[in-house]
Every structure is written in C-alpha cells, then in structure tokens.
N, C-alpha and C. Protein backbone atom coordinates (compact mmCIF):
# COMPACT_ATOMS: atom_id res chain seq x y z
N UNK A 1 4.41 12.65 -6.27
CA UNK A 1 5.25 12.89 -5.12
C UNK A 1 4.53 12.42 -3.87
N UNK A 2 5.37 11.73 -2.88
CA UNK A 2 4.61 11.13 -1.89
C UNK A 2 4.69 12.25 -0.81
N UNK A 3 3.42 12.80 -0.37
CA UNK A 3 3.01 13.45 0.49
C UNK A 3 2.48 12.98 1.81
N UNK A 4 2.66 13.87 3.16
CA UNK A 4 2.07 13.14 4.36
C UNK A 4 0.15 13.35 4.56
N UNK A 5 -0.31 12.33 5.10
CA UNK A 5 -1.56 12.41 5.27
C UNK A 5 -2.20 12.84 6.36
N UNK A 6 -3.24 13.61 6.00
CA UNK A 6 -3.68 14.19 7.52
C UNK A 6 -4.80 13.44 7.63
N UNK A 7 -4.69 12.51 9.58
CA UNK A 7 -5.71 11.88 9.65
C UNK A 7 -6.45 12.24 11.43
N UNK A 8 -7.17 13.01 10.68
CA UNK A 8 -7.86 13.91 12.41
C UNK A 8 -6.42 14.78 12.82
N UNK A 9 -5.78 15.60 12.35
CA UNK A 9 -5.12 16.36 12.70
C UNK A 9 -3.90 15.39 13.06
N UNK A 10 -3.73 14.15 12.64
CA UNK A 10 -2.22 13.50 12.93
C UNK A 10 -1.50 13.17 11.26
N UNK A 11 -0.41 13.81 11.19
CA UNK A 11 -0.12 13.89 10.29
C UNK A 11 0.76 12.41 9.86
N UNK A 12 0.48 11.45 9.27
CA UNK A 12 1.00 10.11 8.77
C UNK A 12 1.85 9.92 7.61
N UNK A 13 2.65 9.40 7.49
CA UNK A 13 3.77 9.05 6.85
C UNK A 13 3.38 8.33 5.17
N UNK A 14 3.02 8.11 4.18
CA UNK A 14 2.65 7.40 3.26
C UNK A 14 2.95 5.91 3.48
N UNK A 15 3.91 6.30 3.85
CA UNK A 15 4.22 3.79 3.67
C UNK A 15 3.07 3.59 4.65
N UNK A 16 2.85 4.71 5.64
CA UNK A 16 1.44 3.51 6.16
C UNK A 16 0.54 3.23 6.06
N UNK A 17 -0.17 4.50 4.89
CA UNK A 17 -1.27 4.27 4.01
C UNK A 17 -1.46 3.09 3.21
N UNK A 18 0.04 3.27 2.41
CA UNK A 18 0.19 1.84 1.64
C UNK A 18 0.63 0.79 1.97
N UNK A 19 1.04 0.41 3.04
CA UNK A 19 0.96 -0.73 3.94
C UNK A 19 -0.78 -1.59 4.30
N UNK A 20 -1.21 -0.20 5.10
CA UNK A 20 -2.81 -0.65 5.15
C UNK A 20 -3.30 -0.85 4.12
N UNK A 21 -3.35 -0.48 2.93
CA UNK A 21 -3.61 -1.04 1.70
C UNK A 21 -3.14 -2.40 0.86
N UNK A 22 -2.01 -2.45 1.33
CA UNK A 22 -1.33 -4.07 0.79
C UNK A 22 -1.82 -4.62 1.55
N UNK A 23 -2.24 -5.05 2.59
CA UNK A 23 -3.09 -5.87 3.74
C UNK A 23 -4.11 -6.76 2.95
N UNK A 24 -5.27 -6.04 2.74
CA UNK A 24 -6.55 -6.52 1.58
C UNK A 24 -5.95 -6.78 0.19
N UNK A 25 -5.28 -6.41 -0.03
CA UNK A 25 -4.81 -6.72 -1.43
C UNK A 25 -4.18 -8.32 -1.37
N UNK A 26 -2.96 -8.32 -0.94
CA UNK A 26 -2.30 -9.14 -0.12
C UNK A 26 -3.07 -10.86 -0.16
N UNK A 27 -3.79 -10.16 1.03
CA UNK A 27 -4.73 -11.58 1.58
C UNK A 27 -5.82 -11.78 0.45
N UNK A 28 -6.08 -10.86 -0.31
CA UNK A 28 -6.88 -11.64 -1.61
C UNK A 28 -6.31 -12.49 -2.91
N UNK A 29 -5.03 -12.00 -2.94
CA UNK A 29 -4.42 -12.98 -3.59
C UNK A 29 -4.05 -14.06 -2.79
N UNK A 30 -3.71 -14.07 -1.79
CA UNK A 30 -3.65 -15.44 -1.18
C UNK A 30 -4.17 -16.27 -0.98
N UNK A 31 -6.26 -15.83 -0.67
CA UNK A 31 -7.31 -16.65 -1.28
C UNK A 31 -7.36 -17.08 -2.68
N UNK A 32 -6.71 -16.26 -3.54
CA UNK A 32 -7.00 -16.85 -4.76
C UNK A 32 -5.95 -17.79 -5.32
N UNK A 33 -4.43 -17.95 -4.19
CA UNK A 33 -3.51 -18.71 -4.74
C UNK A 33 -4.64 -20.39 -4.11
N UNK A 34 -4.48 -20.43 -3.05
CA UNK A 34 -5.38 -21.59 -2.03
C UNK A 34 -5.77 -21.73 -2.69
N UNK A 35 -7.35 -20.93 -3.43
CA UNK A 35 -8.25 -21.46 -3.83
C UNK A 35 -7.94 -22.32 -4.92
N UNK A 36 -7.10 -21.60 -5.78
CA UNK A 36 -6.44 -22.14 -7.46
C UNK A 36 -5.42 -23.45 -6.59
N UNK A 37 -5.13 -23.77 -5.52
CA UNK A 37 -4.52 -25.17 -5.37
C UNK A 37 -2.63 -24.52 -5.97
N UNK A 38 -2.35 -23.16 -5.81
CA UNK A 38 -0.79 -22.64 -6.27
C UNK A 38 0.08 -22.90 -4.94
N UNK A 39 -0.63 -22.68 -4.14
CA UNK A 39 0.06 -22.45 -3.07
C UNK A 39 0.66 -24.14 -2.30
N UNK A 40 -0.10 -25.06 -3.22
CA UNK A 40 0.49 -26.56 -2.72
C UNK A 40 2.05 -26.45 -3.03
N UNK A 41 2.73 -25.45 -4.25
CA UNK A 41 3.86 -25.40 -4.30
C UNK A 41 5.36 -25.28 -3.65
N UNK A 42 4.41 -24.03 -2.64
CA UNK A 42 5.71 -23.30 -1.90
C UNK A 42 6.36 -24.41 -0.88
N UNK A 43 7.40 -24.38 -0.29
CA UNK A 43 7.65 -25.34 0.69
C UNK A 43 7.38 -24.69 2.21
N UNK A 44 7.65 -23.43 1.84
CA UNK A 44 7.11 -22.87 3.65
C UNK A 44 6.51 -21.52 2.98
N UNK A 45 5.55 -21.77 3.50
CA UNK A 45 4.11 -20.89 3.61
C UNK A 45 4.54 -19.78 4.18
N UNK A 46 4.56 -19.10 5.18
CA UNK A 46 5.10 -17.87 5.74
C UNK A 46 6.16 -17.38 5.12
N UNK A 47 7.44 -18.10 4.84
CA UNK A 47 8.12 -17.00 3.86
C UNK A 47 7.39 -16.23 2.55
N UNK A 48 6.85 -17.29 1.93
CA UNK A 48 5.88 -17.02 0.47
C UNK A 48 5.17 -16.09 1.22
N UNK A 49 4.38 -16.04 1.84
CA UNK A 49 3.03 -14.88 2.48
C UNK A 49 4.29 -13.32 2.88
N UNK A 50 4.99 -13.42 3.55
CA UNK A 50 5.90 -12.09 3.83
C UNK A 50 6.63 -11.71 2.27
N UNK A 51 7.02 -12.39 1.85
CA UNK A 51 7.07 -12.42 0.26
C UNK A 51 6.33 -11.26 -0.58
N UNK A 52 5.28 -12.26 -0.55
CA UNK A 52 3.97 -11.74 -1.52
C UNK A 52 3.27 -10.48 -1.03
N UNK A 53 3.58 -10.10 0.41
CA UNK A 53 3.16 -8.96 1.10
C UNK A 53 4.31 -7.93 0.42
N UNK A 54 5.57 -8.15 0.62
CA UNK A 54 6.33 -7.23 0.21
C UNK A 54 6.56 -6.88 -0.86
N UNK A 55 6.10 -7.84 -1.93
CA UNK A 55 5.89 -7.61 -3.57
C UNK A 55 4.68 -6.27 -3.43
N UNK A 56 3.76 -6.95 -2.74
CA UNK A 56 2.69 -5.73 -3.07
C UNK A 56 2.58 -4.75 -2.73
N UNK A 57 3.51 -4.42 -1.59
CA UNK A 57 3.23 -2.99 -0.95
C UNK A 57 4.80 -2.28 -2.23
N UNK A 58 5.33 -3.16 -2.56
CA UNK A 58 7.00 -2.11 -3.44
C UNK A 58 5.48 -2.04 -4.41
N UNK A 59 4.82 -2.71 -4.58
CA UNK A 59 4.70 -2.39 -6.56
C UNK A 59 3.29 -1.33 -6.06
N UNK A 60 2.65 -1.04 -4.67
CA UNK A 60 1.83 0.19 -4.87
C UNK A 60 2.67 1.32 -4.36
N UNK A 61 3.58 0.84 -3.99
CA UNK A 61 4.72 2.26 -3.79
C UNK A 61 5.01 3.06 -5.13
N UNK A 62 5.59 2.10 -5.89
CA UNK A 62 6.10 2.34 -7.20
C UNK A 62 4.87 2.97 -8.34
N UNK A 63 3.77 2.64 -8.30
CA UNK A 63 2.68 2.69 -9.35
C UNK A 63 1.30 3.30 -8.76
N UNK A 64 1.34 3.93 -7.45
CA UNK A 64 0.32 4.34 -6.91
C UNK A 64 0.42 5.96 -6.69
C-alpha cells in the first residue's frame, strides 16, 4: 500500500519518491541505449527519452 513519506516533518506524496527514483534509473538506461549504438533508431530523441522515463516510473509504481 502506498503510504506518505515523512521528510523532516514534510509529509510527501509517493509518486515523488518514485519519480526521484526513475531519474537515475532512467538516465542509466539511456547511457546504455547510446552506448549499445540503440538509440541510432528512434527518429526523435526526446519523445523516446519522456517515453522511457514514463515506462520506468509506471513499472516502479506497479512493482515497488
């Protein structure tokens, strides 16, 4: 059950825990698409990146 977080006495919402968490997650797969030469695929880069951000923050919503 998603519960609120207490941070110094401010009580925070969960999506923004797991937001700040898809961040690093996120941008490491994106080094590793670059690096692997995947990302020559997409035709526009910023949709794919808001994309791939929003894949990751549903699937630590869902499984975290």
């Amino acid at each position: 059950m998603l519960t609120e977080f207490n941070l110094f006495g401010v009580f925070m919402a969960p999506i923004v825990v797991y937001a700040l968490v898809a961040l690093p997650v996120t941008m490491f797969i994106r080094f590793l698409l670059w690096w692997s030469g995947i990302m020559r695929w997409f035709w526009h880069f910023a949709l794919f990146e808001v994309a791939l951000y929003t894949c990751v923050l549903c699937l630590l919503i869902l499984y975290v």
